[in-house]
C-alpha atoms as a PDB file:
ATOM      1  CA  UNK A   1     -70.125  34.514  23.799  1.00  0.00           C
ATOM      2  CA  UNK A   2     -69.785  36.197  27.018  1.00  0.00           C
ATOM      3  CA  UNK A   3     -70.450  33.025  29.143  1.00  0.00           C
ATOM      4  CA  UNK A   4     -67.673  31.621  27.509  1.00  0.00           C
ATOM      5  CA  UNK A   5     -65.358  34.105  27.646  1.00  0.00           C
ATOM      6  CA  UNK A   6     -65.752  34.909  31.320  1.00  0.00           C
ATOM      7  CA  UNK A   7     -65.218  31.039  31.778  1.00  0.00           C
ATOM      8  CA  UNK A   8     -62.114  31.177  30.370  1.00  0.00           C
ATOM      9  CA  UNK A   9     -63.111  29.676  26.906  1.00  0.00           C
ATOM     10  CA  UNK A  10     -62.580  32.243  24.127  1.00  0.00           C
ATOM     11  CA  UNK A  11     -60.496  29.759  22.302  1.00  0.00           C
ATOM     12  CA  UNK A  12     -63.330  26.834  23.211  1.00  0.00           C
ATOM     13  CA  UNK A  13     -63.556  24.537  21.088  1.00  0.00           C
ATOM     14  CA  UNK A  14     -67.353  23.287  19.756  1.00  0.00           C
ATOM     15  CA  UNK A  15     -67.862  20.953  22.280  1.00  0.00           C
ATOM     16  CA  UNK A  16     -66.613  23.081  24.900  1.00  0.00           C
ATOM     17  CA  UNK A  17     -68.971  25.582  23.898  1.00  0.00           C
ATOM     18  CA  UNK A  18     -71.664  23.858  23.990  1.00  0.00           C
ATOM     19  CA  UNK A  19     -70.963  22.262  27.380  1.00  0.00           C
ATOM     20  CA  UNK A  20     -70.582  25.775  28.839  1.00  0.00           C
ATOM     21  CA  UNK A  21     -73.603  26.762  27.024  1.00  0.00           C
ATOM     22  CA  UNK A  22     -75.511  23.588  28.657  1.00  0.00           C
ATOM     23  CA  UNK A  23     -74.686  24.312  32.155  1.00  0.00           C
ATOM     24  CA  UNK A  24     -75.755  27.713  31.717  1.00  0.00           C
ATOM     25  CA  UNK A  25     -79.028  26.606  30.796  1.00  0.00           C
ATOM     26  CA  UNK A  26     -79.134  24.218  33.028  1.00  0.00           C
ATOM     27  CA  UNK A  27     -78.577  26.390  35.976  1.00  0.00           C
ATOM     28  CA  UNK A  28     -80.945  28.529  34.515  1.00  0.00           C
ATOM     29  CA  UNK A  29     -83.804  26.012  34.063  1.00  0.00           C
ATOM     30  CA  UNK A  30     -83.166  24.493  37.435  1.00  0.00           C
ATOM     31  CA  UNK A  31     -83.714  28.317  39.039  1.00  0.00           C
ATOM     32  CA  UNK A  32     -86.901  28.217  36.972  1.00  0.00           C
ATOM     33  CA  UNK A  33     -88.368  25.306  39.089  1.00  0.00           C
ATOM     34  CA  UNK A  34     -86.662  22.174  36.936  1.00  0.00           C
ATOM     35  CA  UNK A  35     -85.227  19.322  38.218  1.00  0.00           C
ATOM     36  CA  UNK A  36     -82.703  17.147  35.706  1.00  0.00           C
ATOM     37  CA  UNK A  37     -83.105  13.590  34.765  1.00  0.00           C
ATOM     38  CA  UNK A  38     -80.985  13.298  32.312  1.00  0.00           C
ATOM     39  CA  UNK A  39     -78.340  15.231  30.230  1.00  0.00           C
ATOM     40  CA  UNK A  40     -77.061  14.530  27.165  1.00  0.00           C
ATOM     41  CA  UNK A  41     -79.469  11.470  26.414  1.00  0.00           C
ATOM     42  CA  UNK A  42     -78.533   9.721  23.255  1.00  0.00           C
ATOM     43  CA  UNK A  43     -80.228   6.706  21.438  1.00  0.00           C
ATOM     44  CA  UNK A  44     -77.931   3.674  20.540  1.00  0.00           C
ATOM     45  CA  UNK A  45     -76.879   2.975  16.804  1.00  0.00           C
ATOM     46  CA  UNK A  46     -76.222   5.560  13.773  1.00  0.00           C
ATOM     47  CA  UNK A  47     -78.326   8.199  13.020  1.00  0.00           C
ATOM     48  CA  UNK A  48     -79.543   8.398  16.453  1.00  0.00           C
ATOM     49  CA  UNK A  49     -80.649  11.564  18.245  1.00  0.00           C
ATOM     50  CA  UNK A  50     -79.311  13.416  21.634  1.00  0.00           C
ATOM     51  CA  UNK A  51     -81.241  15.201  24.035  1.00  0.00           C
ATOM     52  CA  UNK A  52     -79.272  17.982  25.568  1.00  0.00           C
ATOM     53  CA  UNK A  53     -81.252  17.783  28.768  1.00  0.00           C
ATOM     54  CA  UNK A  54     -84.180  15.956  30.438  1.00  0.00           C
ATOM     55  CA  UNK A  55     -85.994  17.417  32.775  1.00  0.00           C
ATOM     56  CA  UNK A  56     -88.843  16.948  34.828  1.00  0.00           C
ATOM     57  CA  UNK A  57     -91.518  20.353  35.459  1.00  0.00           C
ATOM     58  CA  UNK A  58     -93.353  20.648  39.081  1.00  0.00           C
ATOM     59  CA  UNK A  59     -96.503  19.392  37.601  1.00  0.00           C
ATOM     60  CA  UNK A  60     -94.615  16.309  36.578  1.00  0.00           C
ATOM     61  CA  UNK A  61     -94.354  16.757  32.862  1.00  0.00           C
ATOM     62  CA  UNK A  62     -91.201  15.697  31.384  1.00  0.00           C
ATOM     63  CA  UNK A  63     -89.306  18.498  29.424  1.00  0.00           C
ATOM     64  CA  UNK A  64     -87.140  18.037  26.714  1.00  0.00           C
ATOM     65  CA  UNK A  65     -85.010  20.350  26.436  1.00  0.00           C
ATOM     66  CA  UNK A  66     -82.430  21.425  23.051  1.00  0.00           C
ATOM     67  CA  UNK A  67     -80.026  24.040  24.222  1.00  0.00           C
ATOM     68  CA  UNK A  68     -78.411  26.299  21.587  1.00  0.00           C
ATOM     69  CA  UNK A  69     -75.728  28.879  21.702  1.00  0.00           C
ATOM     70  CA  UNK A  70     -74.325  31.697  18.969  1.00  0.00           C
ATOM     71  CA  UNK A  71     -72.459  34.227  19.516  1.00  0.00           C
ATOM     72  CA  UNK A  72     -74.639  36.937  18.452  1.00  0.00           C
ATOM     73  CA  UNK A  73     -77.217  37.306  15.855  1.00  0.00           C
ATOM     74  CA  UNK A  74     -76.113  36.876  12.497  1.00  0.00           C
ATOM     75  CA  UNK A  75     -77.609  34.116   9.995  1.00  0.00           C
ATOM     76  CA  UNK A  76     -80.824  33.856  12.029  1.00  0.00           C
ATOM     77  CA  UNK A  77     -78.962  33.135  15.566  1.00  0.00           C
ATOM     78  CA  UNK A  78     -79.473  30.468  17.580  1.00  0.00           C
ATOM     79  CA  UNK A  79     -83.433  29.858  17.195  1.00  0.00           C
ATOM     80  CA  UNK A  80     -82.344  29.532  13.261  1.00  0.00           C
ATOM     81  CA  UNK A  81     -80.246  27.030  13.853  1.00  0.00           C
ATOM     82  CA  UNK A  82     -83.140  24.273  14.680  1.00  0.00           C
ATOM     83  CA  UNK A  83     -84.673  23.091  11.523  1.00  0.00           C
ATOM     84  CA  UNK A  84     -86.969  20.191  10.603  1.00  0.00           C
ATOM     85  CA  UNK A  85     -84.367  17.687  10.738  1.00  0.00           C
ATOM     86  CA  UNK A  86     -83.088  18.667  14.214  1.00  0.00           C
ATOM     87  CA  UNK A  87     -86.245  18.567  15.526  1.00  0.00           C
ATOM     88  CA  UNK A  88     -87.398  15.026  13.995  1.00  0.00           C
ATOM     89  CA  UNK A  89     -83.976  13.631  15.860  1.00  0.00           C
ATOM     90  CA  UNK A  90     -84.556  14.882  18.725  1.00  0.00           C
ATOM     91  CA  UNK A  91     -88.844  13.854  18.857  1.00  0.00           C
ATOM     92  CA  UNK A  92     -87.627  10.632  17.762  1.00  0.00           C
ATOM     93  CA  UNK A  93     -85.024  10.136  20.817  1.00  0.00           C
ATOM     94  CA  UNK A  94     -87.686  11.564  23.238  1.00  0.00           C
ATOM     95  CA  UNK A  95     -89.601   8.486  21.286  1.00  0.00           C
ATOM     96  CA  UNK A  96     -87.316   6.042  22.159  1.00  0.00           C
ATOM     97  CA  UNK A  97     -86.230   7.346  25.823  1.00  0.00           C
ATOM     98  CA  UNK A  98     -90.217   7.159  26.843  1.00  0.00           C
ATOM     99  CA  UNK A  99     -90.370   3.715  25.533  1.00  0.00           C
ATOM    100  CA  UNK A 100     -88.001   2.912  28.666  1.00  0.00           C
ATOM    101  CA  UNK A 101     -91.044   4.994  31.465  1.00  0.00           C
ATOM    102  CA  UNK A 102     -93.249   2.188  33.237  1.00  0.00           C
ATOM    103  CA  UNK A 103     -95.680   4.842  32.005  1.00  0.00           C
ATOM    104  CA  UNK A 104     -95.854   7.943  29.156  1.00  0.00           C
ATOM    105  CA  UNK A 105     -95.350  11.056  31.605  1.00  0.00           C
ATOM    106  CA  UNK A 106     -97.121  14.170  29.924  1.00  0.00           C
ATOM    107  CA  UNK A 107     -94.080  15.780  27.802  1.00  0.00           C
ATOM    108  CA  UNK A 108     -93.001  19.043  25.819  1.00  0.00           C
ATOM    109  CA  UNK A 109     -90.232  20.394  23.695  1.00  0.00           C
ATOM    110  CA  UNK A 110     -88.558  23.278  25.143  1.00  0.00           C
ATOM    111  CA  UNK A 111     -85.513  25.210  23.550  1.00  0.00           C
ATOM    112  CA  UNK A 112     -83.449  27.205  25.296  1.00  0.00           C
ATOM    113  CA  UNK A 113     -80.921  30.263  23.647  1.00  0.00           C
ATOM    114  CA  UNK A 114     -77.807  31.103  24.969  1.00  0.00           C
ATOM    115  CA  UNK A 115     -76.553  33.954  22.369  1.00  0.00           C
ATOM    116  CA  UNK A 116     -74.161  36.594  23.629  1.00  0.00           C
ATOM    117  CA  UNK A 117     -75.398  37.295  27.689  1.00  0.00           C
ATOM    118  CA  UNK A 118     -78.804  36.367  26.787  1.00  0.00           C
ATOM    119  CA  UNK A 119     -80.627  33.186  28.206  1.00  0.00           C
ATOM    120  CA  UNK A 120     -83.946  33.085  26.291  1.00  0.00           C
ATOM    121  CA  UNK A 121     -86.341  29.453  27.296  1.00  0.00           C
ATOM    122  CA  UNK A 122     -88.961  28.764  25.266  1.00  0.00           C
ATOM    123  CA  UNK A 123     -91.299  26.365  26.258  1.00  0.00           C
ATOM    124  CA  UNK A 124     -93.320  24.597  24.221  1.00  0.00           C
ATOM    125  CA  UNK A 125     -90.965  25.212  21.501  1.00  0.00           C
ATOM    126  CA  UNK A 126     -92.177  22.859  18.873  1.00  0.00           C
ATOM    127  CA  UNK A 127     -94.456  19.492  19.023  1.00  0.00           C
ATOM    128  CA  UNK A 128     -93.964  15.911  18.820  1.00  0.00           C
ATOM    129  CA  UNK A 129     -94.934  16.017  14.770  1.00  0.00           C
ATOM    130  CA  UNK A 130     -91.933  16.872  13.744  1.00  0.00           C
ATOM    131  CA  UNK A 131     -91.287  12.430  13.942  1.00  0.00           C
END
């Protein structure tokens, strides 16, 4: 990825990668209007979930937000990469982090795609069903 590489990453590993790939959404969400809450939100025991970041919209609603990154296109890309199973972790650690609110903020599931130079958001991505 390009972000990476101009960071100095090209031999990244995973993690790094996807912490480069998180503040590049980040920034990028932030320039969109979001403010963060959280980042890298994870619920306690095995087989938990982890919210890449939490963030809260101007109207107030509460954004979830699961960043991806790929280096380019191939097997699907990044978008491909969230299946059912991904997305049922992640609505059920959104679950679990609400249950700590005083009250249940509106909310949405937003993905953002980090693949090559490209930042793609997509808000709304998927729904709370997927739990």
């Amino acid at each position: 990825m390009q972000f990476l590489e101009n960071n100095g990453l090209s031999e990244a590993t995973t993690r790094q990668r996807g912490q480069v790939a998180e503040d590049v959404a980040l920034a990028y969400l932030q320039g969109q209007g979001l403010r963060l809450l959280e980042r890298n939100y994870r619920t306690p025991g095995r087989g938990g979930g982890e919210i890449d970041l939490i963030c809260r919209a101007a109207d107030g609603t509460v954004v979830f937000v699961e960043v991806r990154a790929r280096k380019n296109a191939d097997f699907g890309g990044a978008a491909a990469s969230i299946g059912y199973g991904k997305r049922r972790r992640i609505v059920l650690a959104a679950q679990f982090w609400l249950l700590r609110q005083r009250s249940t903020p509106a909310c949405r599931f937003d993905v953002v795609l980090v693949q090559d130079t490209q930042v793609q958001w997509l808000p709304g991505a998927f729904d709370g069903s997927a739990g």
